[in-house]
PDB file of N, CA and C in Angstrom:
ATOM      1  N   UNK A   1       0.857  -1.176   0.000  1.00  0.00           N
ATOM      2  CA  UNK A   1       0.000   0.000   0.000  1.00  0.00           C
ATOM      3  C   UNK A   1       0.897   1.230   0.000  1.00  0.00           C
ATOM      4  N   UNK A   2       0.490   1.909  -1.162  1.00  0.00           N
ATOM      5  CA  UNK A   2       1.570   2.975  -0.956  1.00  0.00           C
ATOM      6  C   UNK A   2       1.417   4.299  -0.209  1.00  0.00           C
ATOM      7  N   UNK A   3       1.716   5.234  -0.084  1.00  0.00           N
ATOM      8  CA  UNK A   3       1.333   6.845   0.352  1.00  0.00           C
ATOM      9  C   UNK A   3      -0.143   7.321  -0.549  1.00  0.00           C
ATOM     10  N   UNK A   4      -0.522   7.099  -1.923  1.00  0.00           N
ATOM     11  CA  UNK A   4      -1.547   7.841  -2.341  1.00  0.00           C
ATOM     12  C   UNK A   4      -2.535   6.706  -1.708  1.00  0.00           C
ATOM     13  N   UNK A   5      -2.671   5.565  -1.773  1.00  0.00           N
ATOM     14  CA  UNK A   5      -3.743   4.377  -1.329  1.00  0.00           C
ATOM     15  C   UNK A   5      -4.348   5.164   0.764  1.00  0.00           C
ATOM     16  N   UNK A   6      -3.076   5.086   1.071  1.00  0.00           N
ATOM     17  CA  UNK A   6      -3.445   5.881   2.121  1.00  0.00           C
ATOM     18  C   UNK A   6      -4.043   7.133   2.490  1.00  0.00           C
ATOM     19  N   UNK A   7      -3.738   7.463   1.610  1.00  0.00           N
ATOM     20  CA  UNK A   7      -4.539   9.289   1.823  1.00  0.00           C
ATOM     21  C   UNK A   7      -6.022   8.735   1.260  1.00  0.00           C
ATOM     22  N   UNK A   8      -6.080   8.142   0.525  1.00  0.00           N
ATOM     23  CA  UNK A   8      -7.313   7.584  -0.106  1.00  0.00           C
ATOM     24  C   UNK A   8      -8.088   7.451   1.261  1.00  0.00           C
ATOM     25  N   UNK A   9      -7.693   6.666   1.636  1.00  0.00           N
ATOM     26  CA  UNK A   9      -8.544   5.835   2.919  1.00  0.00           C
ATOM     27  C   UNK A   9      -8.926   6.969   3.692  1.00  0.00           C
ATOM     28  N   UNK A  10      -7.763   7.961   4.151  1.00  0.00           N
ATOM     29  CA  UNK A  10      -8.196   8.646   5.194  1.00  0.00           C
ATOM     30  C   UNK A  10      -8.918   9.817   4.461  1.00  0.00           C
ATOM     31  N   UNK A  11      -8.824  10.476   3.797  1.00  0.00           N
ATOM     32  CA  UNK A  11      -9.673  11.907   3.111  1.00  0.00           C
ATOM     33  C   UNK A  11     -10.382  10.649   1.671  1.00  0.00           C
ATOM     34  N   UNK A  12     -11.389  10.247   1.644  1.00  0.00           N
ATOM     35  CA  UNK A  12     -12.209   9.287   0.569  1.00  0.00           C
ATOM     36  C   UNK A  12     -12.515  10.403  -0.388  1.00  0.00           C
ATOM     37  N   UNK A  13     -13.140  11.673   0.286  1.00  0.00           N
ATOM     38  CA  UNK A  13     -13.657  12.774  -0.190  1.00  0.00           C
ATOM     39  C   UNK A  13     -13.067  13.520  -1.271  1.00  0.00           C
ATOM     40  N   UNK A  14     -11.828  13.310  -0.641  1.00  0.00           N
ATOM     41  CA  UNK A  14     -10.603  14.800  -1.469  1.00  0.00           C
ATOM     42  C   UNK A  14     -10.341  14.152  -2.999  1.00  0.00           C
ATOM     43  N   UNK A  15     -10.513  14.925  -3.724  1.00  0.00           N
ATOM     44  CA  UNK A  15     -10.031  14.789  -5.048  1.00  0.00           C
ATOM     45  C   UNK A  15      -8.754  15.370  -5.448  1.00  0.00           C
ATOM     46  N   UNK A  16      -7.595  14.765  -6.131  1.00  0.00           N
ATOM     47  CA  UNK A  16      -6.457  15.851  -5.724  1.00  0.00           C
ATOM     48  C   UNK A  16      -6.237  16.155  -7.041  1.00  0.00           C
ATOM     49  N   UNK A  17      -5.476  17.364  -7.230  1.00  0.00           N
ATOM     50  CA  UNK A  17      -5.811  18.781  -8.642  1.00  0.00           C
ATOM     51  C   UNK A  17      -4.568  17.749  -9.228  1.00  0.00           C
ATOM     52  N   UNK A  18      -4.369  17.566 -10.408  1.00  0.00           N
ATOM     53  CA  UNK A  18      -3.725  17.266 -11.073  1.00  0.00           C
ATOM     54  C   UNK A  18      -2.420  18.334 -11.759  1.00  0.00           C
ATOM     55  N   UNK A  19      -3.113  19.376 -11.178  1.00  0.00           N
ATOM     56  CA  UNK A  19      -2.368  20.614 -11.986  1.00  0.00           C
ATOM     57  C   UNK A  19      -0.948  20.879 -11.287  1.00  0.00           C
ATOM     58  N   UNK A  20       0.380  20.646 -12.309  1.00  0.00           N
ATOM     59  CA  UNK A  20       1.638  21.092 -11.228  1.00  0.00           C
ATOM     60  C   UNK A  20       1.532  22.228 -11.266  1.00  0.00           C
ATOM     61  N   UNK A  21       2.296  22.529  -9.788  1.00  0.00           N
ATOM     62  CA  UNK A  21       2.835  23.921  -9.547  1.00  0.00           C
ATOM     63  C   UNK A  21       3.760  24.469 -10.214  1.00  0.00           C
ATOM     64  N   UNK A  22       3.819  25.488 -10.276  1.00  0.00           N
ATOM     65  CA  UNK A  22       4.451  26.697 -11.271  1.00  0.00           C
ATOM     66  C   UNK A  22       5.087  27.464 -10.091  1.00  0.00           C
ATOM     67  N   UNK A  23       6.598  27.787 -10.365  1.00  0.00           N
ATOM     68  CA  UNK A  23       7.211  28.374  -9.295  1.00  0.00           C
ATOM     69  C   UNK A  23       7.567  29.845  -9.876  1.00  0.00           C
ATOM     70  N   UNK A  24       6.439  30.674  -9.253  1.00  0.00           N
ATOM     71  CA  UNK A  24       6.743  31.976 -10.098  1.00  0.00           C
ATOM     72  C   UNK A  24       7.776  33.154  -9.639  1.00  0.00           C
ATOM     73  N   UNK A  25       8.465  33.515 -10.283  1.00  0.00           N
ATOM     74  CA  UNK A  25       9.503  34.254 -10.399  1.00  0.00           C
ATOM     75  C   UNK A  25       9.567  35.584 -10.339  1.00  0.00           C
ATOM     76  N   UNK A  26       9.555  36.653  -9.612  1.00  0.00           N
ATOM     77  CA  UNK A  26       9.188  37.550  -9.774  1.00  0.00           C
ATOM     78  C   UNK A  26      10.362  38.532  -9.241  1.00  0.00           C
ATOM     79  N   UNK A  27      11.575  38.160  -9.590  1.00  0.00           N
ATOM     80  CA  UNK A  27      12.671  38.621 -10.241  1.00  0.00           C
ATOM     81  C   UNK A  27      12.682  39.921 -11.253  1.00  0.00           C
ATOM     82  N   UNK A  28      13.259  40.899 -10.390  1.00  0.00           N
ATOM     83  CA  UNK A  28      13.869  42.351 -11.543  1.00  0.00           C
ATOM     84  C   UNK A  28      14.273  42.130 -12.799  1.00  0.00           C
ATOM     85  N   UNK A  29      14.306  42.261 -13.730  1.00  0.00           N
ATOM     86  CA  UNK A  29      15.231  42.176 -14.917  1.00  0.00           C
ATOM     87  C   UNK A  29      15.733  43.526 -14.707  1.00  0.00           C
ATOM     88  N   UNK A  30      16.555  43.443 -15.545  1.00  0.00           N
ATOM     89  CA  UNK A  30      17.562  44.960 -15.121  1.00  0.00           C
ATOM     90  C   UNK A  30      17.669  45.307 -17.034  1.00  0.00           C
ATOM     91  N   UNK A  31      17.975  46.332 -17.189  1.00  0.00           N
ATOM     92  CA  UNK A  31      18.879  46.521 -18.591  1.00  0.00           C
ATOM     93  C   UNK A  31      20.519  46.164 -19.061  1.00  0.00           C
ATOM     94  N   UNK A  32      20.785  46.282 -18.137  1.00  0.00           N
ATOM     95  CA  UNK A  32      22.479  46.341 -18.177  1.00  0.00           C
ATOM     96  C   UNK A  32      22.528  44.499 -17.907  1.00  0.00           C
ATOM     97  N   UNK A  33      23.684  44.530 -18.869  1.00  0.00           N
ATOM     98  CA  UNK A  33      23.650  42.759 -18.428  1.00  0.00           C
ATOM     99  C   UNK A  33      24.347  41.980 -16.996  1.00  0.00           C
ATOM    100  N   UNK A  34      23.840  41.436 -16.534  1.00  0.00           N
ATOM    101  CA  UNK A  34      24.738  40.440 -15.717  1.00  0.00           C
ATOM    102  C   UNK A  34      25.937  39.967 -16.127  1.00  0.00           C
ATOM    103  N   UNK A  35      26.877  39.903 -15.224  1.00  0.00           N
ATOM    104  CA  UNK A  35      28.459  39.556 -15.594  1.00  0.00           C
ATOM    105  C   UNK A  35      28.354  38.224 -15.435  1.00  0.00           C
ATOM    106  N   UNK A  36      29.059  37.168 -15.879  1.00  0.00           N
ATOM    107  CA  UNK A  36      29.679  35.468 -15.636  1.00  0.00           C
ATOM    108  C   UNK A  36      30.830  35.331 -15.982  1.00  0.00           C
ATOM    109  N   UNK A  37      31.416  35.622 -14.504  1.00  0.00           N
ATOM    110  CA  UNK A  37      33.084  35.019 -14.723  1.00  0.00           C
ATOM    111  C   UNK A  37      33.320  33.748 -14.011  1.00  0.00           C
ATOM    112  N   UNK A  38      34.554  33.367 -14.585  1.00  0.00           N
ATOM    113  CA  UNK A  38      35.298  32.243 -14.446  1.00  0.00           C
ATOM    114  C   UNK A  38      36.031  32.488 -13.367  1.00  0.00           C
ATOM    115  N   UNK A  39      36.500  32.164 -12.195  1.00  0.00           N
ATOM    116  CA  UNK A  39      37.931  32.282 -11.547  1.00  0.00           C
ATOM    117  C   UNK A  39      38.607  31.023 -11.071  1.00  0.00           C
ATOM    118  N   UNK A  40      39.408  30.665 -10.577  1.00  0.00           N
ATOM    119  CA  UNK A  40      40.221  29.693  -9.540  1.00  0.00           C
ATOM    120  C   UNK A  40      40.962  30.320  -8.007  1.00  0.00           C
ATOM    121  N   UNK A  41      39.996  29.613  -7.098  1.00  0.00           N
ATOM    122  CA  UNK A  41      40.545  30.275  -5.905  1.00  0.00           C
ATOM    123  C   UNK A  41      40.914  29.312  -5.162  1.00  0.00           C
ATOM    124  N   UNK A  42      42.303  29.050  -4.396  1.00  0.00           N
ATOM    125  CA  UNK A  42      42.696  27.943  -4.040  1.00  0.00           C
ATOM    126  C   UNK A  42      42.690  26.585  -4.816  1.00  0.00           C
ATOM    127  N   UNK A  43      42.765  26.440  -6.189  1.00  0.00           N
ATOM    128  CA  UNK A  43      43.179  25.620  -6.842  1.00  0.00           C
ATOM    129  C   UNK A  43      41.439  25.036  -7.279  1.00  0.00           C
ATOM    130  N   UNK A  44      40.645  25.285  -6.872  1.00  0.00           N
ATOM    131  CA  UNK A  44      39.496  25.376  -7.067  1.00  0.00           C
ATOM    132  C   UNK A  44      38.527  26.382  -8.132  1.00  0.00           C
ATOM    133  N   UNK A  45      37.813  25.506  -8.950  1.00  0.00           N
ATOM    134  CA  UNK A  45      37.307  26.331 -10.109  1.00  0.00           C
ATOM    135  C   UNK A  45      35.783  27.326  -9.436  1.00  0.00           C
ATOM    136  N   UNK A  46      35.612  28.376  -9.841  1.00  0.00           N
ATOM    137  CA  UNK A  46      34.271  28.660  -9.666  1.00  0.00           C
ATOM    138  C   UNK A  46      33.837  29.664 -10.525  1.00  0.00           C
ATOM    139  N   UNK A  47      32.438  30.035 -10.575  1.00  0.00           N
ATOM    140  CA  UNK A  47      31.584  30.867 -11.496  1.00  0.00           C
ATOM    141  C   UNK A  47      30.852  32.018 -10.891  1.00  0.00           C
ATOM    142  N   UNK A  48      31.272  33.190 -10.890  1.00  0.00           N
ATOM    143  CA  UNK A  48      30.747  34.489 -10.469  1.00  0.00           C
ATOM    144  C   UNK A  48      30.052  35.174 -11.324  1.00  0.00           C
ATOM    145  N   UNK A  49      28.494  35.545 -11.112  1.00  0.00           N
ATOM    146  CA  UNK A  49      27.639  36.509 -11.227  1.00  0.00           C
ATOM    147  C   UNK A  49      27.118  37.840 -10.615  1.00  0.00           C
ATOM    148  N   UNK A  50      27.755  38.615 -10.960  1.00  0.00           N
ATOM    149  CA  UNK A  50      27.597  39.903 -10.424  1.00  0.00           C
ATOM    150  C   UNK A  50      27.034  41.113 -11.430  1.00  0.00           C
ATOM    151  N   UNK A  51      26.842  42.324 -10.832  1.00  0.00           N
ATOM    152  CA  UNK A  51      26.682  43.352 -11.609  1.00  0.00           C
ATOM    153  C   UNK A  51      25.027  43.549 -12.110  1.00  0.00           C
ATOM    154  N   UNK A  52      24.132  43.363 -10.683  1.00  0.00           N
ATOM    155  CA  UNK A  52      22.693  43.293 -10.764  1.00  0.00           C
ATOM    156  C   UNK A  52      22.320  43.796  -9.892  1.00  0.00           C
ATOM    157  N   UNK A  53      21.602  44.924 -10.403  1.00  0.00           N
ATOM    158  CA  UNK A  53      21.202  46.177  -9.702  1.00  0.00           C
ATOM    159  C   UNK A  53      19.797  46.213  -9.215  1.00  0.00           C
ATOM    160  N   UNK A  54      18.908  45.258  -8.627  1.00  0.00           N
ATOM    161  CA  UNK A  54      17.649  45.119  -8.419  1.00  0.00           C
ATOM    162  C   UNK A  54      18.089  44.881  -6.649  1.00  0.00           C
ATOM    163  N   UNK A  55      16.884  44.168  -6.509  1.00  0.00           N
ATOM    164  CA  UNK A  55      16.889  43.933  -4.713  1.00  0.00           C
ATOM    165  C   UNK A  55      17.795  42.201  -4.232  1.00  0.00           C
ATOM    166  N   UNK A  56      18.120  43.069  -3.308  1.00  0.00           N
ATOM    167  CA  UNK A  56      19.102  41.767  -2.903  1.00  0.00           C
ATOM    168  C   UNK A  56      18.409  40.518  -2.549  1.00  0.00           C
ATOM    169  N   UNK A  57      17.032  40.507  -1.699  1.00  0.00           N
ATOM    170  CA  UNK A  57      16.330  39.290  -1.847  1.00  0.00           C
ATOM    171  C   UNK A  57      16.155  38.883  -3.025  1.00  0.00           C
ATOM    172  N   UNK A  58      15.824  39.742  -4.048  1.00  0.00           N
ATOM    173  CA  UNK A  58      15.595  38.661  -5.272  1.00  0.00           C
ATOM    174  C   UNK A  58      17.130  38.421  -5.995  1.00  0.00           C
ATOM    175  N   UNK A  59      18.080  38.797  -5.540  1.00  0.00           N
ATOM    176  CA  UNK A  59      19.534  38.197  -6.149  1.00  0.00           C
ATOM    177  C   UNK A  59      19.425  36.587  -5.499  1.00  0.00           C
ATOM    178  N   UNK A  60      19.304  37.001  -3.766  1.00  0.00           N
ATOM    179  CA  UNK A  60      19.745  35.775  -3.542  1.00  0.00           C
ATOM    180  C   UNK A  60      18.489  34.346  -3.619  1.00  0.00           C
ATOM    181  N   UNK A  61      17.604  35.027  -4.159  1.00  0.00           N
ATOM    182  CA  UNK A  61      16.343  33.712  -4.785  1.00  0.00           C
ATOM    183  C   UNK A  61      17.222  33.112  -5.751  1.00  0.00           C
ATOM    184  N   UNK A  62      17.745  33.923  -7.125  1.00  0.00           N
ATOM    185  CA  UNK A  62      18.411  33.590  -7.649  1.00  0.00           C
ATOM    186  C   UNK A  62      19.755  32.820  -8.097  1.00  0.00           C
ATOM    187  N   UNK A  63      19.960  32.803  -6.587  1.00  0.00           N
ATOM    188  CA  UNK A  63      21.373  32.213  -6.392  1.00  0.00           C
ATOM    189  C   UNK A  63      20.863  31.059  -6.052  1.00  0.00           C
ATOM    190  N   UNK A  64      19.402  30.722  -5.150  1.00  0.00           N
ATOM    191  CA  UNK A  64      19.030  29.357  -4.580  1.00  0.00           C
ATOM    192  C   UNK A  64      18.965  28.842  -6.101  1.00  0.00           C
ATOM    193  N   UNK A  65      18.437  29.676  -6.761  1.00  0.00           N
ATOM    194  CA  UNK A  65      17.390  28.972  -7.544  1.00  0.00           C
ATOM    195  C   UNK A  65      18.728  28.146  -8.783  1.00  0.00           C
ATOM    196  N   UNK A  66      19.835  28.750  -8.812  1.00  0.00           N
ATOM    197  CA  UNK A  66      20.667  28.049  -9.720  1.00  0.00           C
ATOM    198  C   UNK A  66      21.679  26.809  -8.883  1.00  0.00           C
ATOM    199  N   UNK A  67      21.473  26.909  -7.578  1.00  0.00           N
ATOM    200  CA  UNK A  67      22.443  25.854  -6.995  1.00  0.00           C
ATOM    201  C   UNK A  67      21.461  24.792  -6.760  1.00  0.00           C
ATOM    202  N   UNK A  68      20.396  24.652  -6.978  1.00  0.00           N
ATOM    203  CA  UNK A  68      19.036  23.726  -6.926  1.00  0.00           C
ATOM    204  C   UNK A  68      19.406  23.184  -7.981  1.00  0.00           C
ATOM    205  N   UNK A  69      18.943  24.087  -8.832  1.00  0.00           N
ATOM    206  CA  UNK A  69      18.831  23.900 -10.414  1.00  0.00           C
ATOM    207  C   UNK A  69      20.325  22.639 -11.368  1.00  0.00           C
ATOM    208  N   UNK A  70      21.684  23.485 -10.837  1.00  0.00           N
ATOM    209  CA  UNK A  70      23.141  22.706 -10.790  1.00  0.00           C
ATOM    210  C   UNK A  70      23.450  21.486 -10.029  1.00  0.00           C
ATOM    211  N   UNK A  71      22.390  21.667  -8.955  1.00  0.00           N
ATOM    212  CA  UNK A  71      22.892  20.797  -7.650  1.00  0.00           C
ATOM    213  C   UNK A  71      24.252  20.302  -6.957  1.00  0.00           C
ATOM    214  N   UNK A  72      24.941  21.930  -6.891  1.00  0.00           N
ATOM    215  CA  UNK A  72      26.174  21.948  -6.245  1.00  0.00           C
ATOM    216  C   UNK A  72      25.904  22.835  -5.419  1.00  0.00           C
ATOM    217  N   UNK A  73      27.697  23.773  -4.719  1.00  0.00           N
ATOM    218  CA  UNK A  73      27.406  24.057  -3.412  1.00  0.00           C
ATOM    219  C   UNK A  73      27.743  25.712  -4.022  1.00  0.00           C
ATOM    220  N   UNK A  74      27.262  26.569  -2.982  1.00  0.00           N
ATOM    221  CA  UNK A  74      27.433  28.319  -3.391  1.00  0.00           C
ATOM    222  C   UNK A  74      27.057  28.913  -2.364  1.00  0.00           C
ATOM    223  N   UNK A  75      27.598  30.330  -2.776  1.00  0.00           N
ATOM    224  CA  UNK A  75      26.882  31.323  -1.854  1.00  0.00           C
ATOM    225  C   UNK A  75      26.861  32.608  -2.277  1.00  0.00           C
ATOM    226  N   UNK A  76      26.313  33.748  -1.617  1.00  0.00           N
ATOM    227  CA  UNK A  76      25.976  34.934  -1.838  1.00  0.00           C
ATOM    228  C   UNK A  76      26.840  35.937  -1.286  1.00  0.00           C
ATOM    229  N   UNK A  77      27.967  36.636  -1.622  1.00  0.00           N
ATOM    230  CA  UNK A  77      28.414  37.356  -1.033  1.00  0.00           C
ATOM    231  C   UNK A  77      28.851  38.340  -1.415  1.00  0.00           C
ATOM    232  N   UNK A  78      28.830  39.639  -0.678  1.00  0.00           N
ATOM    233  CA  UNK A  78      29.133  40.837  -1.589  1.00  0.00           C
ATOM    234  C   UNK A  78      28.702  41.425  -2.882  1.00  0.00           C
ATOM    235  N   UNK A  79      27.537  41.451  -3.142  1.00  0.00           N
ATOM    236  CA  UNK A  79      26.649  41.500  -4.019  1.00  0.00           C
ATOM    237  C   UNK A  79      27.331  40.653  -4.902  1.00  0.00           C
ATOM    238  N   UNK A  80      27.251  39.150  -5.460  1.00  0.00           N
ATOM    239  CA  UNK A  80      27.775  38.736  -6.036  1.00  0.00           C
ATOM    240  C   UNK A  80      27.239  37.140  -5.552  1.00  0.00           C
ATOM    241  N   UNK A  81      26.752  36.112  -6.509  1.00  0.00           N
ATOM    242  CA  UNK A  81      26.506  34.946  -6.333  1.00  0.00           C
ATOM    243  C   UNK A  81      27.861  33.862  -6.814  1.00  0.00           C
ATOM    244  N   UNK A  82      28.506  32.868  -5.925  1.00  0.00           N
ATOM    245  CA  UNK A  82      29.051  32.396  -6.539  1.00  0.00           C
ATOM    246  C   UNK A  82      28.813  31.210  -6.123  1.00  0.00           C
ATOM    247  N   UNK A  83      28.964  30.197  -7.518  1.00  0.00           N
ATOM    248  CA  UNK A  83      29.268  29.320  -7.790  1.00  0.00           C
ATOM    249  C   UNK A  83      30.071  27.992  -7.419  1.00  0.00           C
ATOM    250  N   UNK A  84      30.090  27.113  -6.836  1.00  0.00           N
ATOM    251  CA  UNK A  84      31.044  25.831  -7.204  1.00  0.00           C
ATOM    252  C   UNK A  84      31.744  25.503  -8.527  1.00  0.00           C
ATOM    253  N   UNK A  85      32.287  25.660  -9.205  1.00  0.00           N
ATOM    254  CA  UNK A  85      32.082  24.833 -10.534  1.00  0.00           C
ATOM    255  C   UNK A  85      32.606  25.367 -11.564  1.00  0.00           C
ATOM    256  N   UNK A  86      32.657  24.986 -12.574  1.00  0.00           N
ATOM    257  CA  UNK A  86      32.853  26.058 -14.147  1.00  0.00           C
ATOM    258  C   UNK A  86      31.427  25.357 -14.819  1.00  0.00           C
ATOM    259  N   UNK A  87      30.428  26.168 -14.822  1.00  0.00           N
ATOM    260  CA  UNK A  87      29.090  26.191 -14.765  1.00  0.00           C
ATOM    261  C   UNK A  87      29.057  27.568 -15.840  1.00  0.00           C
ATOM    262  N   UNK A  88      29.653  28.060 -16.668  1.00  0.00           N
ATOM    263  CA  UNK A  88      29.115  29.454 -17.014  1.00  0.00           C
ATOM    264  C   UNK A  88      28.392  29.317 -18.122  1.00  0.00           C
ATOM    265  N   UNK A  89      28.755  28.105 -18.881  1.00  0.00           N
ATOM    266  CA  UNK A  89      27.304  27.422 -20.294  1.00  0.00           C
ATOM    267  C   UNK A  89      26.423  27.883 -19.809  1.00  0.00           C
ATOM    268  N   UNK A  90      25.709  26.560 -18.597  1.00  0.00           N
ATOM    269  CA  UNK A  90      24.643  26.369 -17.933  1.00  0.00           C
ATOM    270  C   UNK A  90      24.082  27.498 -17.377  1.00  0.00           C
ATOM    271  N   UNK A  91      24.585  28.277 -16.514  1.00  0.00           N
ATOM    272  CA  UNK A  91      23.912  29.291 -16.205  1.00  0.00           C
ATOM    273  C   UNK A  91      23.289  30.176 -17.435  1.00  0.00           C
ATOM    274  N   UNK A  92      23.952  30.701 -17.791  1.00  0.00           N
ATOM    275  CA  UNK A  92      24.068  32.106 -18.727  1.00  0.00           C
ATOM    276  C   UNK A  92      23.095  31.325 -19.958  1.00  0.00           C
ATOM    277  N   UNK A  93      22.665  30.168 -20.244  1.00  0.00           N
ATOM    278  CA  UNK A  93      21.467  29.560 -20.504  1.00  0.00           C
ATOM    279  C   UNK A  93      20.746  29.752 -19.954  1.00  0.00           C
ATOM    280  N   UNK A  94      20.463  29.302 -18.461  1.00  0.00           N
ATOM    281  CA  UNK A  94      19.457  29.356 -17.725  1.00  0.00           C
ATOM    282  C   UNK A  94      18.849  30.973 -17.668  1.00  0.00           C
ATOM    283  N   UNK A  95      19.737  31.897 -17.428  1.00  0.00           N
ATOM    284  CA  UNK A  95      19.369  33.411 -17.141  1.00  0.00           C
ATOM    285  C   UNK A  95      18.914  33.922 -18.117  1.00  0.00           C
ATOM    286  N   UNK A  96      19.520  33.732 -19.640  1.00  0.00           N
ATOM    287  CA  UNK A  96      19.140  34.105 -20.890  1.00  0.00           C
ATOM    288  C   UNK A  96      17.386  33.745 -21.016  1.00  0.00           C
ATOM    289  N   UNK A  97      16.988  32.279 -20.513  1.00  0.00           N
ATOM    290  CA  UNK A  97      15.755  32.081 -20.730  1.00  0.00           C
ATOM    291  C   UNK A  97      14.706  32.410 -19.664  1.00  0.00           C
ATOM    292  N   UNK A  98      15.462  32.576 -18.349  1.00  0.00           N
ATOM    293  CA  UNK A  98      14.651  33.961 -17.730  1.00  0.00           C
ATOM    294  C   UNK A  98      14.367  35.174 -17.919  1.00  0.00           C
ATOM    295  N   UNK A  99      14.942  35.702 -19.242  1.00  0.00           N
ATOM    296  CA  UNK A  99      14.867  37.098 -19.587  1.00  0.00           C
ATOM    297  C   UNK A  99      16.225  37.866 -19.334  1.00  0.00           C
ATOM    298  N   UNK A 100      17.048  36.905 -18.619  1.00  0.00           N
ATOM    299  CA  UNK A 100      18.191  38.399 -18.432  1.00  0.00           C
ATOM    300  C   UNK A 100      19.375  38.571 -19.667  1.00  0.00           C
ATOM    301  N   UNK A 101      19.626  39.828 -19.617  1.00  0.00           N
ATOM    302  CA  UNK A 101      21.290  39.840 -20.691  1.00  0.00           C
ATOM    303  C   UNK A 101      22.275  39.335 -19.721  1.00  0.00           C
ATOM    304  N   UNK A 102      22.677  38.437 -20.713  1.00  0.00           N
ATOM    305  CA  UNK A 102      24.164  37.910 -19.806  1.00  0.00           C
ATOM    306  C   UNK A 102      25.593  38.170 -20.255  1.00  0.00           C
ATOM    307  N   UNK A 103      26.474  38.261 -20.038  1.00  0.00           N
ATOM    308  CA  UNK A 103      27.460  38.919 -20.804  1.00  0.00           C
ATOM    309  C   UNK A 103      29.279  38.327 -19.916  1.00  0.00           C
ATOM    310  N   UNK A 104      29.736  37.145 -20.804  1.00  0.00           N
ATOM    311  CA  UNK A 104      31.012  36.513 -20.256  1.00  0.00           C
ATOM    312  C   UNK A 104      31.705  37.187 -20.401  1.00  0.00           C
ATOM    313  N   UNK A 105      32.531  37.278 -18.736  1.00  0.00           N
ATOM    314  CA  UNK A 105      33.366  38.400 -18.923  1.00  0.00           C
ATOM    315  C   UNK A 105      35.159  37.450 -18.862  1.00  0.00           C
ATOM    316  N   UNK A 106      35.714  37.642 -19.472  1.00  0.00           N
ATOM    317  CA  UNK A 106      37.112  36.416 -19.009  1.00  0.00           C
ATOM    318  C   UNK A 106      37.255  35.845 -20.324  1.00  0.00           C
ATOM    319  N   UNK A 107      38.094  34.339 -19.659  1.00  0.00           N
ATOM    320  CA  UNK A 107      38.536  33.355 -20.547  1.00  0.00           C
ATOM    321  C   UNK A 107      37.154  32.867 -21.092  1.00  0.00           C
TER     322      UNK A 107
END
């Protein structure tokens, strides 16, 4: 018997919505593009996004929302999201199809 057989039993009544959730975004776009650099710090690769001039809660949604998305490790610091990784494809995909200009700055 699995988890839905059970809910069955206990709510007989409930009909459940078929409809997925939609995780809405309600993220600044800015004009000026977002930066994606490359660096190595301690022999370690990583990917910095900076240069986004909206509200800092919605930077750092943004930062959850790409280390979810990557499923590696990051953080937010100094107005600036960074990265685990050499990830700058992936992102600067991902942001492009959220609406933002992205713009590689580096190697």
């Amino acid at each position: 018997m699995d988890l839905q057989d059970q809910l069955k039993d206990l709510f007989p009544d409930h009909e459940p919505s078929e409809e997925p959730k939609e995780e809405k975004s309600n993220v600044w776009l800015q004009d000026d593009p977002l930066h994606c650099k490359y660096e190595k710090r301690r022999g370690k690769p990583i990917t910095i996004i900076d240069n986004y001039t909206g509200a800092q809660s919605d930077f750092k949604q943004l930062a959850k929302e790409l280390k979810k998305m990557l499923g590696v490790g990051g953080s937010f610091k100094n107005e600036q999201i960074i990265i685990q990784g050499d990830y700058r494809k992936e992102i600067m995909e991902h942001l492009q199809d959220k609406g933002f200009n992205v713009k590689r700055v580096g190697g």
